[in-house]
Protein backbone atom coordinates (compact mmCIF):
# COMPACT_ATOMS: atom_id res chain seq x y z
CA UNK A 1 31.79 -5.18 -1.24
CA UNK A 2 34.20 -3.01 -2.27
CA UNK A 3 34.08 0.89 -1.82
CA UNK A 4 32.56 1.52 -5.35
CA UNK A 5 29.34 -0.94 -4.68
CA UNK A 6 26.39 -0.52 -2.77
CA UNK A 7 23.98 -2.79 -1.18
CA UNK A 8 20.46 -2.33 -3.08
CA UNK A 9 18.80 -5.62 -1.31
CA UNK A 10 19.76 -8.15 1.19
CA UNK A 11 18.29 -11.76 0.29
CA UNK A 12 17.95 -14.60 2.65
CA UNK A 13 17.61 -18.14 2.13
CA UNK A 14 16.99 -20.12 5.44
CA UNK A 15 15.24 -23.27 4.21
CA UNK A 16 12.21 -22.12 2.96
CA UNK A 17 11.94 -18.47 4.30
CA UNK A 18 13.65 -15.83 2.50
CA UNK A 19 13.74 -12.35 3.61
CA UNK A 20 14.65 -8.80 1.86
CA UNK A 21 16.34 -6.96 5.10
CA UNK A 22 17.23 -3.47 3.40
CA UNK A 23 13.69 -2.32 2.16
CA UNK A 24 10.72 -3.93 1.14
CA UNK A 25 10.52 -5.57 -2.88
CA UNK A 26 7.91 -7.53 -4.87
CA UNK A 27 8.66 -10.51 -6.53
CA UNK A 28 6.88 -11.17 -9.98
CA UNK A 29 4.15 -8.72 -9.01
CA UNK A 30 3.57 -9.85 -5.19
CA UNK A 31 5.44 -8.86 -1.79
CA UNK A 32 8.54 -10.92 -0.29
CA UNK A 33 10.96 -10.17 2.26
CA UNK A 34 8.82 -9.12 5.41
CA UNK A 35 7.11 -12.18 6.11
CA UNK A 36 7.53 -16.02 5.47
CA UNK A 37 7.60 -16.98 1.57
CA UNK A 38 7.81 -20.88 0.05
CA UNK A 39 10.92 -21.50 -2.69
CA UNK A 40 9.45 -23.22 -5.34
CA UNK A 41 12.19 -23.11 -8.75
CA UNK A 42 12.70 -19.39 -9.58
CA UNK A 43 9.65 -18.83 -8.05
CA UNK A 44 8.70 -16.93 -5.06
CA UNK A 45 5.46 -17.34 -2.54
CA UNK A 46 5.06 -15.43 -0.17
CA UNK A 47 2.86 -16.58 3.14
CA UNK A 48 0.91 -14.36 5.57
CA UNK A 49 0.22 -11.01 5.17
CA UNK A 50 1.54 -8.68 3.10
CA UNK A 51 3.75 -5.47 4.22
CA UNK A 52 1.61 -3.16 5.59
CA UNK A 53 4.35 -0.11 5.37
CA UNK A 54 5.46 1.23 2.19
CA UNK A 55 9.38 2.89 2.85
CA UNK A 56 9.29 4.19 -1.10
CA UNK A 57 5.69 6.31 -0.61
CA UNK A 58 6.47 6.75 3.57
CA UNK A 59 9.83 6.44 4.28
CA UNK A 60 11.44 6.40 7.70
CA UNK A 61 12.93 9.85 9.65
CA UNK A 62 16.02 10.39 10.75
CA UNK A 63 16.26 13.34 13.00
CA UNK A 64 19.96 15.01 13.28
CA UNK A 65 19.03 16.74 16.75
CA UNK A 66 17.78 13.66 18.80
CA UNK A 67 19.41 10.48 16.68
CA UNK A 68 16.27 8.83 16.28
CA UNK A 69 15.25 7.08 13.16
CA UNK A 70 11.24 6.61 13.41
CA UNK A 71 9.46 4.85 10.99
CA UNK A 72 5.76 5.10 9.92
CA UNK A 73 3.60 3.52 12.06
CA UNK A 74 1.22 0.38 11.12
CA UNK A 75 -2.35 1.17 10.76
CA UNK A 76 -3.77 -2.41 11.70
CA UNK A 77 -2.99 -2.07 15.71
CA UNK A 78 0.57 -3.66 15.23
CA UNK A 79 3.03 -3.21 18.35
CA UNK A 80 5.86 -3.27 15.21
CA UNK A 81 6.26 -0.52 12.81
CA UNK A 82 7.98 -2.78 10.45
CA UNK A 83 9.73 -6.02 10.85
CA UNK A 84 12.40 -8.06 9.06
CA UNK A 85 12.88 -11.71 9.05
CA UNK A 86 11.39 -13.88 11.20
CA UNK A 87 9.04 -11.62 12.98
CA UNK A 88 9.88 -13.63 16.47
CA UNK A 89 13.71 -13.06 16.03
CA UNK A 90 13.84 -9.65 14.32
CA UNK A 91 10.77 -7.84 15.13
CA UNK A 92 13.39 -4.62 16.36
CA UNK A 93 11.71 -1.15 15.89
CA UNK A 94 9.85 -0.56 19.24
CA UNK A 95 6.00 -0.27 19.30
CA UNK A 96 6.35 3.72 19.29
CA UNK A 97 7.77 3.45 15.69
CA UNK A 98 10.77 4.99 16.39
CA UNK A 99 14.29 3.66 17.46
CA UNK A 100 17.53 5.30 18.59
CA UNK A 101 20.91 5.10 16.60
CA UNK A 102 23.72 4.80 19.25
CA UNK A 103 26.16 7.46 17.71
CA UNK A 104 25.59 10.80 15.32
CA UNK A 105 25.11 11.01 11.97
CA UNK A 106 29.38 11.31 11.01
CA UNK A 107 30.51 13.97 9.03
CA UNK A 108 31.67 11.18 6.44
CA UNK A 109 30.51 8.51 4.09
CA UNK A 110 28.84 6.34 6.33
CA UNK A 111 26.60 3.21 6.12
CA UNK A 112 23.36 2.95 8.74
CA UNK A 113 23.55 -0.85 10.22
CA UNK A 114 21.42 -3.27 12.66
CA UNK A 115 22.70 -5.62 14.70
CA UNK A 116 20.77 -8.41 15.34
CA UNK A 117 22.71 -9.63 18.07
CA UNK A 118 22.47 -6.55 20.33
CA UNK A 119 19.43 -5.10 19.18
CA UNK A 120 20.85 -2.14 18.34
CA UNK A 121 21.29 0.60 14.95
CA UNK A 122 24.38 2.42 14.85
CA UNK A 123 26.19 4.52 12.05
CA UNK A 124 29.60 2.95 11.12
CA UNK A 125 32.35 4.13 8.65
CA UNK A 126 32.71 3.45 5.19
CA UNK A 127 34.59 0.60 4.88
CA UNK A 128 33.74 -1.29 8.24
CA UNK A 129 33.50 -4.79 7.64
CA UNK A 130 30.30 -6.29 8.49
CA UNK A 131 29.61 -9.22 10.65
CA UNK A 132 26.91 -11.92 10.52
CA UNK A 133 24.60 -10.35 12.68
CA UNK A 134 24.54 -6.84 10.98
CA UNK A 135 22.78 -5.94 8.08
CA UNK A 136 22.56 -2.72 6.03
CA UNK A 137 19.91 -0.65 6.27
CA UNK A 138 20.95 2.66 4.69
CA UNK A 139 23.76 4.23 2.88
CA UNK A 140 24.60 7.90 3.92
CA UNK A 141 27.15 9.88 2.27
CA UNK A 142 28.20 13.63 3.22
CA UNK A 143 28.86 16.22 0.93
CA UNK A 144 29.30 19.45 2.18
CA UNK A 145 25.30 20.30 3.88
CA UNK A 146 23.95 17.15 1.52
CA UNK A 147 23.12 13.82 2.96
CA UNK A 148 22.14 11.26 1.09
CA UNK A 149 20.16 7.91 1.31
CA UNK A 150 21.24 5.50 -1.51
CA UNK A 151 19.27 2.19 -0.73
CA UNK A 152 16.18 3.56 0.17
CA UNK A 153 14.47 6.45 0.56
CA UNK A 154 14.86 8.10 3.42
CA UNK A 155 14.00 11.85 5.24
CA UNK A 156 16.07 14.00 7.08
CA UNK A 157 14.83 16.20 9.45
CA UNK A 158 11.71 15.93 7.71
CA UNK A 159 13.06 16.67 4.09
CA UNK A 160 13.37 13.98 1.50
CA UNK A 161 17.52 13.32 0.87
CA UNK A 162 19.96 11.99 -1.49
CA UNK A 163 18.43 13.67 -4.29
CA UNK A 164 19.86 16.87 -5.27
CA UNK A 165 21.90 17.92 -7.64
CA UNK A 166 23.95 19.28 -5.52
CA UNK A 167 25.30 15.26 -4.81
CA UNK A 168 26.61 14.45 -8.61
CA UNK A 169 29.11 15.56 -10.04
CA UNK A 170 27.87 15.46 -13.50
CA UNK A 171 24.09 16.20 -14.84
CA UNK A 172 21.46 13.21 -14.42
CA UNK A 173 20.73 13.35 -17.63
CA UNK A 174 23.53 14.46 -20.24
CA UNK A 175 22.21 17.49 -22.94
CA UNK A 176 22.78 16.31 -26.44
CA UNK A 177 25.02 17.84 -28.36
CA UNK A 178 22.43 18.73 -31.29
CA UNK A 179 21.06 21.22 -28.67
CA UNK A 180 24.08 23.65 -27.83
CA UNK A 181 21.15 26.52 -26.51
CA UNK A 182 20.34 25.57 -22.85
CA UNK A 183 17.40 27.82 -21.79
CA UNK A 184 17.84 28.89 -18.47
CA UNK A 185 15.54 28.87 -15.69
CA UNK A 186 16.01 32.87 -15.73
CA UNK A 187 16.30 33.54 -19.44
CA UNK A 188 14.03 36.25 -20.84
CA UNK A 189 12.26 34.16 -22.90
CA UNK A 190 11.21 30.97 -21.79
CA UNK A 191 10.17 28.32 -23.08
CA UNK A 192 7.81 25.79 -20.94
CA UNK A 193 7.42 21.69 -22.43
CA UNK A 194 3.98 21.28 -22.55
CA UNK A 195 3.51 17.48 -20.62
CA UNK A 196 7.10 17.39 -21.12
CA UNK A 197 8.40 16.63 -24.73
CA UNK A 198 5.45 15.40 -25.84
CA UNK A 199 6.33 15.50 -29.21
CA UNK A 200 8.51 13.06 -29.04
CA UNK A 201 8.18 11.46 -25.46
CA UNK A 202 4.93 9.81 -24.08
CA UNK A 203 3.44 12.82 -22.48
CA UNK A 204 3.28 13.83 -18.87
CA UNK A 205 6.21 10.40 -17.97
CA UNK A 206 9.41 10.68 -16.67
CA UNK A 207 10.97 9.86 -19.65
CA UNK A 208 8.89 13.77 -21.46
CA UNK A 209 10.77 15.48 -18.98
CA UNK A 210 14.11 13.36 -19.46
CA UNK A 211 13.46 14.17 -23.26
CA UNK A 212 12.91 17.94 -22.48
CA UNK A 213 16.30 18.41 -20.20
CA UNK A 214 18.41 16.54 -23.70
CA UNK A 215 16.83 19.18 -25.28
CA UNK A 216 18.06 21.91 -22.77
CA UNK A 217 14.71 22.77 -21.51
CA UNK A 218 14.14 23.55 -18.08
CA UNK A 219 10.73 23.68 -17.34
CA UNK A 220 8.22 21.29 -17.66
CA UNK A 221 4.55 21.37 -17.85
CA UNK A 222 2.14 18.62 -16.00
CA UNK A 223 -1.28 17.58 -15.27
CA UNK A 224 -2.84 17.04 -11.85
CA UNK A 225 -4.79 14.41 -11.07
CA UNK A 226 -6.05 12.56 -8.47
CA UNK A 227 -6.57 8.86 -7.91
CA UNK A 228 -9.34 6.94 -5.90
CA UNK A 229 -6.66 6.40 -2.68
CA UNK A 230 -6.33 10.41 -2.99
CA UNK A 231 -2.97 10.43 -4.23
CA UNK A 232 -1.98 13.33 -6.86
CA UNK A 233 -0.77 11.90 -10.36
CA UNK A 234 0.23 13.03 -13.25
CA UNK A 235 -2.07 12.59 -16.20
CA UNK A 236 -4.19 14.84 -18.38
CA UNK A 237 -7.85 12.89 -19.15
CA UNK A 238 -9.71 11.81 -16.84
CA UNK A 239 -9.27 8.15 -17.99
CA UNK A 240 -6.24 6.41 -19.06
CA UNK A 241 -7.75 4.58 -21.93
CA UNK A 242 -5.71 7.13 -24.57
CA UNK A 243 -2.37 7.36 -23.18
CA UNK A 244 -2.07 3.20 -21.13
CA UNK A 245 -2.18 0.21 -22.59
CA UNK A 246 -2.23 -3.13 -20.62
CA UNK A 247 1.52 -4.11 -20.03
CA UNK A 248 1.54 -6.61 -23.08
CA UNK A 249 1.24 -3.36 -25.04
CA UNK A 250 -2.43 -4.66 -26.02
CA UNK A 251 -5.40 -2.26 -25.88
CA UNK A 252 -7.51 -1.37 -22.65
CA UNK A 253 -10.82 -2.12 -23.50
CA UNK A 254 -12.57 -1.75 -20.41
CA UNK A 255 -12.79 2.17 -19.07
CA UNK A 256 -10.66 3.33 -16.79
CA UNK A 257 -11.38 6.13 -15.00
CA UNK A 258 -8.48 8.22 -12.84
CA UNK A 259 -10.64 9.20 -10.14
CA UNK A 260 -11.92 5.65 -9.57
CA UNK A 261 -8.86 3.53 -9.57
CA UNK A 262 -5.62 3.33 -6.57
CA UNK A 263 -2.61 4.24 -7.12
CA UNK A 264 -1.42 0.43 -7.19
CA UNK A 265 -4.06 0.00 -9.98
CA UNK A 266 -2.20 2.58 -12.29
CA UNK A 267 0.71 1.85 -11.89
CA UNK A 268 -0.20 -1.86 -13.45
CA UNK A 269 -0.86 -0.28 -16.66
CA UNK A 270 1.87 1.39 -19.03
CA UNK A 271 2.08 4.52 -20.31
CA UNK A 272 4.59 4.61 -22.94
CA UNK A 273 3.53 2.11 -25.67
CA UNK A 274 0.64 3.78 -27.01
CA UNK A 275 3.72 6.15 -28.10
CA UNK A 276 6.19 3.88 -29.33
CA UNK A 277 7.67 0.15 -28.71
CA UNK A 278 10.81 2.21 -26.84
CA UNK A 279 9.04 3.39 -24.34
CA UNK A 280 7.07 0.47 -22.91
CA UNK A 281 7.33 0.26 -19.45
CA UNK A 282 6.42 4.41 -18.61
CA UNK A 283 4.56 3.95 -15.72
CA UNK A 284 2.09 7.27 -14.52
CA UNK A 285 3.78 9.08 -12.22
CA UNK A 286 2.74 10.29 -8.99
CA UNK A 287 3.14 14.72 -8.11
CA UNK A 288 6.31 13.55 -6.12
CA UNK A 289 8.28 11.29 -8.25
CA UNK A 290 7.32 14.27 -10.54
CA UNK A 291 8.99 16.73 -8.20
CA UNK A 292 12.20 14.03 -7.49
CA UNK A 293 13.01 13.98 -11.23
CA UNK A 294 12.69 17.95 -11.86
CA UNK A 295 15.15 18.17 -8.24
CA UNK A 296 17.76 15.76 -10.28
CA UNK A 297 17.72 17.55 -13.35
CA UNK A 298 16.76 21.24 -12.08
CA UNK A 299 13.65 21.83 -14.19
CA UNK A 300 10.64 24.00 -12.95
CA UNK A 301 7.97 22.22 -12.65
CA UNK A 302 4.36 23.85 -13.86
CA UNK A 303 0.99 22.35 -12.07
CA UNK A 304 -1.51 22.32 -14.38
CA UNK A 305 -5.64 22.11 -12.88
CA UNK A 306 -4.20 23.15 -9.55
CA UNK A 307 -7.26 25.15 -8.60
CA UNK A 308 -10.60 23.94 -7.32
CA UNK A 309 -8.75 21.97 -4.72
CA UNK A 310 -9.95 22.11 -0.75
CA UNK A 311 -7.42 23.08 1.83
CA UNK A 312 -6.69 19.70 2.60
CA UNK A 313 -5.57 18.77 -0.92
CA UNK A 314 -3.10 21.83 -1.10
CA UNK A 315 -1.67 20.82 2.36
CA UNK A 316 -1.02 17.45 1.39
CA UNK A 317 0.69 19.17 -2.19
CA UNK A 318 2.79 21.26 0.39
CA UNK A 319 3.66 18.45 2.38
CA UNK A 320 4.85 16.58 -0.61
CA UNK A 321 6.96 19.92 -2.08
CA UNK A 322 8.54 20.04 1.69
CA UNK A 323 9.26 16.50 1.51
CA UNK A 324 11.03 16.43 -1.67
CA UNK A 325 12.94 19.75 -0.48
CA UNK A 326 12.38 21.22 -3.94
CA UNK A 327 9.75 24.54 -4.15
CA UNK A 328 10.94 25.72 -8.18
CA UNK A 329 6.74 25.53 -8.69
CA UNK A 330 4.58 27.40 -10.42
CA UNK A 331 1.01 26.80 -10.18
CA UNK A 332 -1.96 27.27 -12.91
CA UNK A 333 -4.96 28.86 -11.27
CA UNK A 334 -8.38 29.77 -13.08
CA UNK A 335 -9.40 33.14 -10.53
CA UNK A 336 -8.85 35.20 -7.29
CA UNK A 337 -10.37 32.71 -5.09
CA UNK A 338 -8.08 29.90 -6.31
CA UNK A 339 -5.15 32.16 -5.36
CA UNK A 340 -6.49 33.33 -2.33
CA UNK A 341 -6.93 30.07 -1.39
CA UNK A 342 -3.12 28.18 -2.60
CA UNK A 343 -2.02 31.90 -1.12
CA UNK A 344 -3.27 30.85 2.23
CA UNK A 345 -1.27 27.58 2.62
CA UNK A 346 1.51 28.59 0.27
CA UNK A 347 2.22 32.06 0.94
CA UNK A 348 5.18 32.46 -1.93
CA UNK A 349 3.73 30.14 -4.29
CA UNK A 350 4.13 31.36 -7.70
CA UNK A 351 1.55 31.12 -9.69
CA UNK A 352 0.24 31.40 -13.17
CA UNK A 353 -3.48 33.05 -14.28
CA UNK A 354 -4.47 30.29 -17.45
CA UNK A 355 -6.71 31.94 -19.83
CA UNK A 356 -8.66 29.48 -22.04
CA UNK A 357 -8.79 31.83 -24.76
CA UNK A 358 -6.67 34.39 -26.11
CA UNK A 359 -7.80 37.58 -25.04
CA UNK A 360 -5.65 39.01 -21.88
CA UNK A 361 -8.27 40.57 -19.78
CA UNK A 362 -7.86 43.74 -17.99
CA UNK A 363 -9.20 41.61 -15.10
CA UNK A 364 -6.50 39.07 -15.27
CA UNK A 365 -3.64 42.19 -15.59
CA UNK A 366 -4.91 43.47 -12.08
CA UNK A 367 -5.39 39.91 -10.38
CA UNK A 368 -1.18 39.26 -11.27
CA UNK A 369 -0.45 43.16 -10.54
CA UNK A 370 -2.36 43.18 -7.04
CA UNK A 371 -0.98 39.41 -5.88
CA UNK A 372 2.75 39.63 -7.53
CA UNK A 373 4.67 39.56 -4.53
CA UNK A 374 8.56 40.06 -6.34
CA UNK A 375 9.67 39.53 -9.88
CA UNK A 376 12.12 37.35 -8.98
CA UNK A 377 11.54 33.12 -9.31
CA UNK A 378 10.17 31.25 -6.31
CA UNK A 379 9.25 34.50 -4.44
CA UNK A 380 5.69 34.98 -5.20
CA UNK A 381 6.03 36.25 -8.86
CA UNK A 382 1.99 35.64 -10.51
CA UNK A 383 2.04 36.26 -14.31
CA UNK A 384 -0.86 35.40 -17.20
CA UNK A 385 -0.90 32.50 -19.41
CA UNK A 386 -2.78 33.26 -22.56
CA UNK A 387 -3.93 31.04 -25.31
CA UNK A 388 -1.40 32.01 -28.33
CA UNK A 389 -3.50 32.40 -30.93
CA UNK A 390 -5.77 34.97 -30.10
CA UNK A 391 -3.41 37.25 -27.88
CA UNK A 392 -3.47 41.10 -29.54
CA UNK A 393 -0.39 43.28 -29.66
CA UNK A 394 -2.70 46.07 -27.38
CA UNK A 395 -3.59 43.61 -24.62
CA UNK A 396 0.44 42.33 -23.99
CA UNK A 397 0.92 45.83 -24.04
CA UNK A 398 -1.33 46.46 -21.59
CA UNK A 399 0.17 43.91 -19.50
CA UNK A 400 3.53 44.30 -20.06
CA UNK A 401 3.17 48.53 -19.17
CA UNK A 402 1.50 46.74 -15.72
CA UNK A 403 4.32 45.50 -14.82
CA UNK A 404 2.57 41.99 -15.62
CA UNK A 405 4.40 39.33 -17.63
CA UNK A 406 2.28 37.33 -20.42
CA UNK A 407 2.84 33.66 -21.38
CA UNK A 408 1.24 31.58 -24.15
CA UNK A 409 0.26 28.48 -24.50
CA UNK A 410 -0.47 26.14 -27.37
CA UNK A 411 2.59 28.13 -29.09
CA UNK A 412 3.23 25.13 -31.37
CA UNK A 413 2.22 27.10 -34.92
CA UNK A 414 2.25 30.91 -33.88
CA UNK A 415 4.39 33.57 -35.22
CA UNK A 416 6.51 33.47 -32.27
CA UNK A 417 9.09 36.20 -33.22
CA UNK A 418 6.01 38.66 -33.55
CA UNK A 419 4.64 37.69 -29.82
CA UNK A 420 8.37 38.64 -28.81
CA UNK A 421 8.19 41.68 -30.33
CA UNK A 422 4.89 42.48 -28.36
CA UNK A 423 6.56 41.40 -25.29
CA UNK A 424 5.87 38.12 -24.51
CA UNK A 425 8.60 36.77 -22.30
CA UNK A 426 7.30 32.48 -22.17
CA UNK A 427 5.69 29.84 -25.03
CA UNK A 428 4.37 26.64 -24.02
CA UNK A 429 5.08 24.46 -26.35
CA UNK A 430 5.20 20.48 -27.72
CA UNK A 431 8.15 21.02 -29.95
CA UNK A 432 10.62 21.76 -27.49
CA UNK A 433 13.11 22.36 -30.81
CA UNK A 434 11.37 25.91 -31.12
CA UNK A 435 14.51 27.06 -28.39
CA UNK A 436 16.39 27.45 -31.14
CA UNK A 437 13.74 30.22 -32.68
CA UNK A 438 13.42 32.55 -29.45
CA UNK A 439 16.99 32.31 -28.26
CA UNK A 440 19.23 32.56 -31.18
């Protein structure tokens, strides 16, 4: 390869085994590369059993202070966290899970390899040529404090890598040039895309919140759900049946209900279609691909539903926003004893106080005034989220001589200049376009 290429997948044909030895892939729908698989035309089959460790959803650690890069463990009893090839050649990571790279992480672009022949995982330099008996596993590059993983995902130290913006030297996604107004993250007004740009992008996908930072919009609204496997998703009903189709673009007929169905079951359906032909191919996404794309494009990303949850839901949400290394979150709560209880976990969370009507309650101005911790972003700040319509000039007011800040949502058709003028500082909108009305 040469310096500008990386390796994405490593493919193996040995008769009639073929092998993926940089991270696990399916083939037409089922897994390859981990075990045994029959060549049949373009066609792949795989034999035995299927992978039983997911890098993408659990990836491996690599921990700077010991050199050890340990790997999830296998739930079925295996002695082998995760094995490629031929699993009596190349079983290599050691029952514990976790296996020791001969040298440090260098302070350079740097690739992670395996050497089959020695049994061993070392870091080598850039441009090292490889010999038979090594095989890539990972590609780390150094840029000032930022590592990052380019073939697979990895953590570092416990925090997800190769993600930030701080790696690219240009945007992820470019702002159009019909949108000169960029709203910052700390501008006095704000304005908050409701599921993303649903307006114009398949609501509560990737591609809303891609749509949103074209626009110059940078934060983003979702919905917080939870599958049968008790993974958190991103999608507003409790079925799919409005927003997926079947991946022929066709009609679900059958209900499908959120709460009943795995993650893997989801994800089979698309979620862009029922938009528009352009986007076929949306899949739902999960709370922490949701939290990876607002990382690459430095959005702030608004948790709709996130009360009523039990402690162990919030720690896993936690664990996830650790992961990712990104904490530019606000969350929606419905009382005090939601608060109290993301407050216990999450000690700095933000937070918002969503009012399902318009009326700002002199109840809701003290629950933000007694639990905001600091005015400033990511430190605590609590604020009120009020239905736009029915907000009165007395009750912003109110808030605003509190020291409390009021939002709105469902500011699609309001008189937005007036809410201004009453001290509103944030709309929540589905026309992302209305920048233009608050900013200019």
């Amino acid at each position: 390869m040469t310096d500008s290429q990386i390796a994405l997948l490593m493919m193996r044909l040995n008769g009639k085994q073929i092998s993926s030895n940089v991270f696990p892939v399916t083939v037409d729908g089922e897994a390859v590369g981990l075990t045994k698989g029959s060549v049949s035309g373009d066609k792949l089959t795989p034999l035995g059993q299927t992978p039983l460790v997911n890098l993408v959803t659990d990836p491996p650690n690599y921990s700077t202070s010991t050199s050890t890069l340990t790997f999830p463990r296998q739930t079925t009893g295996s002695s082998s966290a995760i094995t490629y090839g031929d699993t009596s050649k190349f079983s290599f990571i050691p029952s514990d899970g976790t296996f020791t790279v001969v040298n440090p992480l260098p302070e350079k672009t740097t690739k992670l390899i395996f050497d089959f022949s020695t049994s061993t995982m070392s870091f080598v330099e850039w441009g090292v040529k490889l010999t038979r008996n090594q095989v890539v596993l990972l590609m780390m590059r150094d840029n000032g404090k930022y590592v990052s993983s380019n073939v697979f995902p990895v953590t570092v130290d416990g925090k997800m890598a190769g993600i930030g913006k701080e790696m690219n030297s240009s945007p992820a996604v470019q702002v159009s040039k019909d949108s000169p107004i960029q709203v910052s993250k700390d501008a006095p007004i704000r304005c908050i895309a409701h599921r993303g740009y649903s307006n114009d992008y398949p609501e509560d996908t990737l591609a809303a919140y891609r749509g949103a930072k074209k626009a110059g919009i940078n934060e983003v609204e979702m919905d917080l759900s939870w599958t049968s496997d008790i993974i958190p998703v991103n999608i507003h009903d409790s079925t799919i049946n409005r927003t997926a189709r079947h991946a022929d673009g066709s009609e679900i007929a059958e209900t499908i209900v959120v709460a009943e169905a795995t993650l893997k079951e989801l994800k089979s359906y698309d979620y862009g279609s029922f938009l528009s032909p352009q986007f076929a191919g949306e899949q739902i996404p999960t709370l922490e691909e949701t939290l990876i794309q607002c990382k690459r494009l430095d959005q702030v990303l608004h948790i709709d539903r996130s009360w009523g949850l039990g402690d162990e839901k919030i720690e896993m949400i936690k664990k996830i926003i650790n992961k990712v290394d990104y904490h530019d979150v606000v969350f929606y709560i419905n009382n005090e004893d939601a608060l109290n209880r993301l407050r216990n976990i999450m000690p700095k969370a933000d937070a918002m106080h969503l009012l399902l009507s318009g009326d700002v309650t002199q109840e809701s101005i003290d629950l933000c005034k007694t639990h905001n911790l600091s005015n400033a972003r990511g430190e605590g700040r609590v604020q009120i989220l009020a239905k736009a319509d029915g907000v009165t000039q007395a009750q912003v007011e109110a808030a605003v001589n509190a020291g409390v800040r009021v939002n709105v949502w469902a500011a699609d058709n309001v008189d937005r200049k007036k809410l201004m003028d009453w001290g509103v500082t944030g709309f929540s909108t589905n026309y992302v376009n209305m920048q233009e009305d608050v900013l200019k």
